[in-house]
PDB file of N, CA and C in Angstrom:
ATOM      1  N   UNK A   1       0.829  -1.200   0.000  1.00  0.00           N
ATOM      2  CA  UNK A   1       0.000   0.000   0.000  1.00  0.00           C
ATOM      3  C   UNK A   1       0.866   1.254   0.000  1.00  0.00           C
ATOM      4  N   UNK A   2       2.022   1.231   0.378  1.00  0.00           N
ATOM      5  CA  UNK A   2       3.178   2.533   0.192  1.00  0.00           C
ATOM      6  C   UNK A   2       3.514   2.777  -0.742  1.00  0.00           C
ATOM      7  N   UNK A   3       3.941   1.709  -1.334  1.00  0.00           N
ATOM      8  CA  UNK A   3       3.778   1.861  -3.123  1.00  0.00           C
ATOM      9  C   UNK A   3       3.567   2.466  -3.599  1.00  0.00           C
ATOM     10  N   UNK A   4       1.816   2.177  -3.413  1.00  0.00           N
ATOM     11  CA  UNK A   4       0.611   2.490  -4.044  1.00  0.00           C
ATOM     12  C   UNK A   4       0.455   4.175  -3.408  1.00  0.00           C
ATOM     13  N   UNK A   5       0.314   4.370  -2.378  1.00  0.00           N
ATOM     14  CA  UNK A   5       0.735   5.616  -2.435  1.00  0.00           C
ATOM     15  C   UNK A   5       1.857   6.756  -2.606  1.00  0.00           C
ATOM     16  N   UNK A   6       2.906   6.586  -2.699  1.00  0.00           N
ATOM     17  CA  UNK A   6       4.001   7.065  -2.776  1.00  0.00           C
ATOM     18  C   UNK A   6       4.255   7.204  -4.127  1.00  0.00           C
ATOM     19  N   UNK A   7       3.844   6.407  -5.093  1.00  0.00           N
ATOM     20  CA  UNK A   7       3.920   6.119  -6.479  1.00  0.00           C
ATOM     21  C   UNK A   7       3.422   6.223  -7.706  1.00  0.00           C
ATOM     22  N   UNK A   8       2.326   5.376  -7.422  1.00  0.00           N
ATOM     23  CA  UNK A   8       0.986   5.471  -8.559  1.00  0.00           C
ATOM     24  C   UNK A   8       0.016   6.561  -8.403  1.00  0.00           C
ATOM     25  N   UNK A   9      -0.398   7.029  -6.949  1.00  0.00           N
ATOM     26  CA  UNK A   9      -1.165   8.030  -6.800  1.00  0.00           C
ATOM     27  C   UNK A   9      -0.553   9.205  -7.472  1.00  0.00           C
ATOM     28  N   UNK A  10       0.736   9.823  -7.407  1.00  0.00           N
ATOM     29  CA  UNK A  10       1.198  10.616  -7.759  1.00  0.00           C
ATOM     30  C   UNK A  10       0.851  10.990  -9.357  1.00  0.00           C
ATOM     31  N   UNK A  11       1.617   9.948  -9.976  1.00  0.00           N
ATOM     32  CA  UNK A  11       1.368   9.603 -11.345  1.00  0.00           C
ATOM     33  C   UNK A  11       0.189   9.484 -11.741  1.00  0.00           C
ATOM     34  N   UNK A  12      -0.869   8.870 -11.112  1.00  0.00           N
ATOM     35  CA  UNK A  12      -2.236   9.003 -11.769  1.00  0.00           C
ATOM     36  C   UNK A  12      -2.443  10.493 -12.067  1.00  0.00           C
ATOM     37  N   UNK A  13      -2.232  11.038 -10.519  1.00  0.00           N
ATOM     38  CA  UNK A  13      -2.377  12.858 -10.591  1.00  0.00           C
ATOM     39  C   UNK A  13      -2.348  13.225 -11.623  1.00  0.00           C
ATOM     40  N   UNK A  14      -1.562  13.410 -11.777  1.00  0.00           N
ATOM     41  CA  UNK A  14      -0.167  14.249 -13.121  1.00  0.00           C
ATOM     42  C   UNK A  14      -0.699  13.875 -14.040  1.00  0.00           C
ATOM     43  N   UNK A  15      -1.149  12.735 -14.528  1.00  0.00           N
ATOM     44  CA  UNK A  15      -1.887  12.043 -15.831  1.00  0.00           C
ATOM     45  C   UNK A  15      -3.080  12.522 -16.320  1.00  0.00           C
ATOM     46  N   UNK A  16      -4.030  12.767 -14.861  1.00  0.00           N
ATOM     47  CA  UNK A  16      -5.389  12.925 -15.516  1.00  0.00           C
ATOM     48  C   UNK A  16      -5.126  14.831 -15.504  1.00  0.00           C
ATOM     49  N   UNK A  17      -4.184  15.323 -14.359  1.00  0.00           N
ATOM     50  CA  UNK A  17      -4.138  16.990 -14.702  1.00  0.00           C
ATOM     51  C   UNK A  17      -3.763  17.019 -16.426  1.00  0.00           C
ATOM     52  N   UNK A  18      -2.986  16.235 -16.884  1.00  0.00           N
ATOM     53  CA  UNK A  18      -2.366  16.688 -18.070  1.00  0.00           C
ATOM     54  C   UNK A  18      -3.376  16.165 -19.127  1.00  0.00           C
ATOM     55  N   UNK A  19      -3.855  15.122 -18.928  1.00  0.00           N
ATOM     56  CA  UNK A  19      -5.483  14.996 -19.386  1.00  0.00           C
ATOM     57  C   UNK A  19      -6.336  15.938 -19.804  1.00  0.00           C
ATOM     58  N   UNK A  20      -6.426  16.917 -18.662  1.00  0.00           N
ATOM     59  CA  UNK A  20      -7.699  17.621 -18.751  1.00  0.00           C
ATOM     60  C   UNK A  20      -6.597  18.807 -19.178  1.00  0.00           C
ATOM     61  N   UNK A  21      -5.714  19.189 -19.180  1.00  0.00           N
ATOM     62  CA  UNK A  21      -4.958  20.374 -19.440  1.00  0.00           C
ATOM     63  C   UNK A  21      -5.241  20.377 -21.011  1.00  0.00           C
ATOM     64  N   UNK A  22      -5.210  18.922 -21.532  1.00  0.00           N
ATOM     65  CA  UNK A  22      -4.762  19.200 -22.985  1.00  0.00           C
ATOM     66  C   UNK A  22      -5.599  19.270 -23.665  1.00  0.00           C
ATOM     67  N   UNK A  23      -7.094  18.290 -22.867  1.00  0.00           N
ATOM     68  CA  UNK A  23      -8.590  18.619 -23.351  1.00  0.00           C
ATOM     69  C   UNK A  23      -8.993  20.119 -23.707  1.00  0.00           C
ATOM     70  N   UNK A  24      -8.767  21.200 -22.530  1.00  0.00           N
ATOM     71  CA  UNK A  24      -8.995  22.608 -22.403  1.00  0.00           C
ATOM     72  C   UNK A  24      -7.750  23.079 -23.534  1.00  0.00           C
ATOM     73  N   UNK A  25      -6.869  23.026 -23.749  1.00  0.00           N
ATOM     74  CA  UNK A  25      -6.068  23.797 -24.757  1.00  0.00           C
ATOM     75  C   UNK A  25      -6.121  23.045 -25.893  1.00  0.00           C
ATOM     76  N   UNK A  26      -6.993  21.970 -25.977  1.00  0.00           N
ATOM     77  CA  UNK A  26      -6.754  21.444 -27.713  1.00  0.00           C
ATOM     78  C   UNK A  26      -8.350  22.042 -28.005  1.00  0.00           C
ATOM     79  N   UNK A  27      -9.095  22.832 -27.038  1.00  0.00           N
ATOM     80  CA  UNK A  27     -10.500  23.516 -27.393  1.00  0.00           C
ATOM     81  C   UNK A  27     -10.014  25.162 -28.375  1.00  0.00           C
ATOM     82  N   UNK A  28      -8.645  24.944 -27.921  1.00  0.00           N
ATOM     83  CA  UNK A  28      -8.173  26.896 -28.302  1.00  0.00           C
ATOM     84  C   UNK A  28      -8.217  26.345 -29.643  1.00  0.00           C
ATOM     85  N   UNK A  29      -7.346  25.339 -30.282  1.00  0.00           N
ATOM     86  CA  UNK A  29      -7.150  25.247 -31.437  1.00  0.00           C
ATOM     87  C   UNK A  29      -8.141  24.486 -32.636  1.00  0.00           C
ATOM     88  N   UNK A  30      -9.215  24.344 -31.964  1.00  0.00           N
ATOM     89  CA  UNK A  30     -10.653  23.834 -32.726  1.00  0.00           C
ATOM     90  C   UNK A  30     -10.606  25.108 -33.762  1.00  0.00           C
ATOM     91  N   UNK A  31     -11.123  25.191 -34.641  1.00  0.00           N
ATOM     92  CA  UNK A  31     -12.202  26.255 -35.254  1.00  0.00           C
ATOM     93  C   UNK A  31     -13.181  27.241 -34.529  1.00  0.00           C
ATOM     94  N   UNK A  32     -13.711  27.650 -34.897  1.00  0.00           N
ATOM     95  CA  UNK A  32     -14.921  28.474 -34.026  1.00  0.00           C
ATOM     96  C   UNK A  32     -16.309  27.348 -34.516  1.00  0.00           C
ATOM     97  N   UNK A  33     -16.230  27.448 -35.530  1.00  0.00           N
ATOM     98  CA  UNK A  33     -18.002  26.551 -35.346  1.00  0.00           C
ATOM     99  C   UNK A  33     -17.812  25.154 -34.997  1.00  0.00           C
ATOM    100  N   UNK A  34     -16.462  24.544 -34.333  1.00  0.00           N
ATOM    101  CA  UNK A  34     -16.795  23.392 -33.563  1.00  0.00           C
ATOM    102  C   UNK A  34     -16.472  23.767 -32.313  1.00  0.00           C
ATOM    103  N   UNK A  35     -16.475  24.821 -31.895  1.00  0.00           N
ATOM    104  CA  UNK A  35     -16.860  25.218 -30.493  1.00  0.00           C
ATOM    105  C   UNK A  35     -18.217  25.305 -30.004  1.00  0.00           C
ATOM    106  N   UNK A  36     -18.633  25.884 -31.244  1.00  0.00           N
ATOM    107  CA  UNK A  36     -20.607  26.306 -31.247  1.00  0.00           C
ATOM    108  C   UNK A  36     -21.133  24.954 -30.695  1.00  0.00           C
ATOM    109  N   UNK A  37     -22.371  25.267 -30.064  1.00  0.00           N
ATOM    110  CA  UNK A  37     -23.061  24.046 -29.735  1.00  0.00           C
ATOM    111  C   UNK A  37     -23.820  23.041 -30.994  1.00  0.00           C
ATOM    112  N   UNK A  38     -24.080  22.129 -31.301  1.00  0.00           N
ATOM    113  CA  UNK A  38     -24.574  21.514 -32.096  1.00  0.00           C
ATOM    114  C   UNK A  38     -25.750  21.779 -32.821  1.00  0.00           C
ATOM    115  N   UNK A  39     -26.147  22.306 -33.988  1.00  0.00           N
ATOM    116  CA  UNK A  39     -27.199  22.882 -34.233  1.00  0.00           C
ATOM    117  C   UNK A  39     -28.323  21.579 -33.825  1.00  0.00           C
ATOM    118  N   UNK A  40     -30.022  22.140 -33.650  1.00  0.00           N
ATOM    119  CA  UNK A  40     -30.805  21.263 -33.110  1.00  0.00           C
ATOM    120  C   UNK A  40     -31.610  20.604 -34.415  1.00  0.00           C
ATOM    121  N   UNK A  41     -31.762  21.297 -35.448  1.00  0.00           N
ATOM    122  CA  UNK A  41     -32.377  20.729 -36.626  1.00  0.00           C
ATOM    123  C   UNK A  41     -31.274  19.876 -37.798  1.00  0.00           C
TER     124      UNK A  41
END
């Protein structure tokens, strides 16, 4: 279980921050009308 915390927890961290970091900055480099919401018709 020290391992597991000392180790993997860390790294999961870092993984899913850089996850979601790259989700939010790969939104800058979309286009503009695939930012727009989905038209309904």
């Amino acid at each position: 279980m020290g391992f597991l915390r000392t180790t993997l927890f860390p790294i999961l961290i870092v993984a899913l921050f850089g996850i979601a970091l790259f989700a939010v900055s790969a939104r800058i480099w979309l286009p503009g009308d695939m930012l727009a919401p989905a038209p309904i018709n």
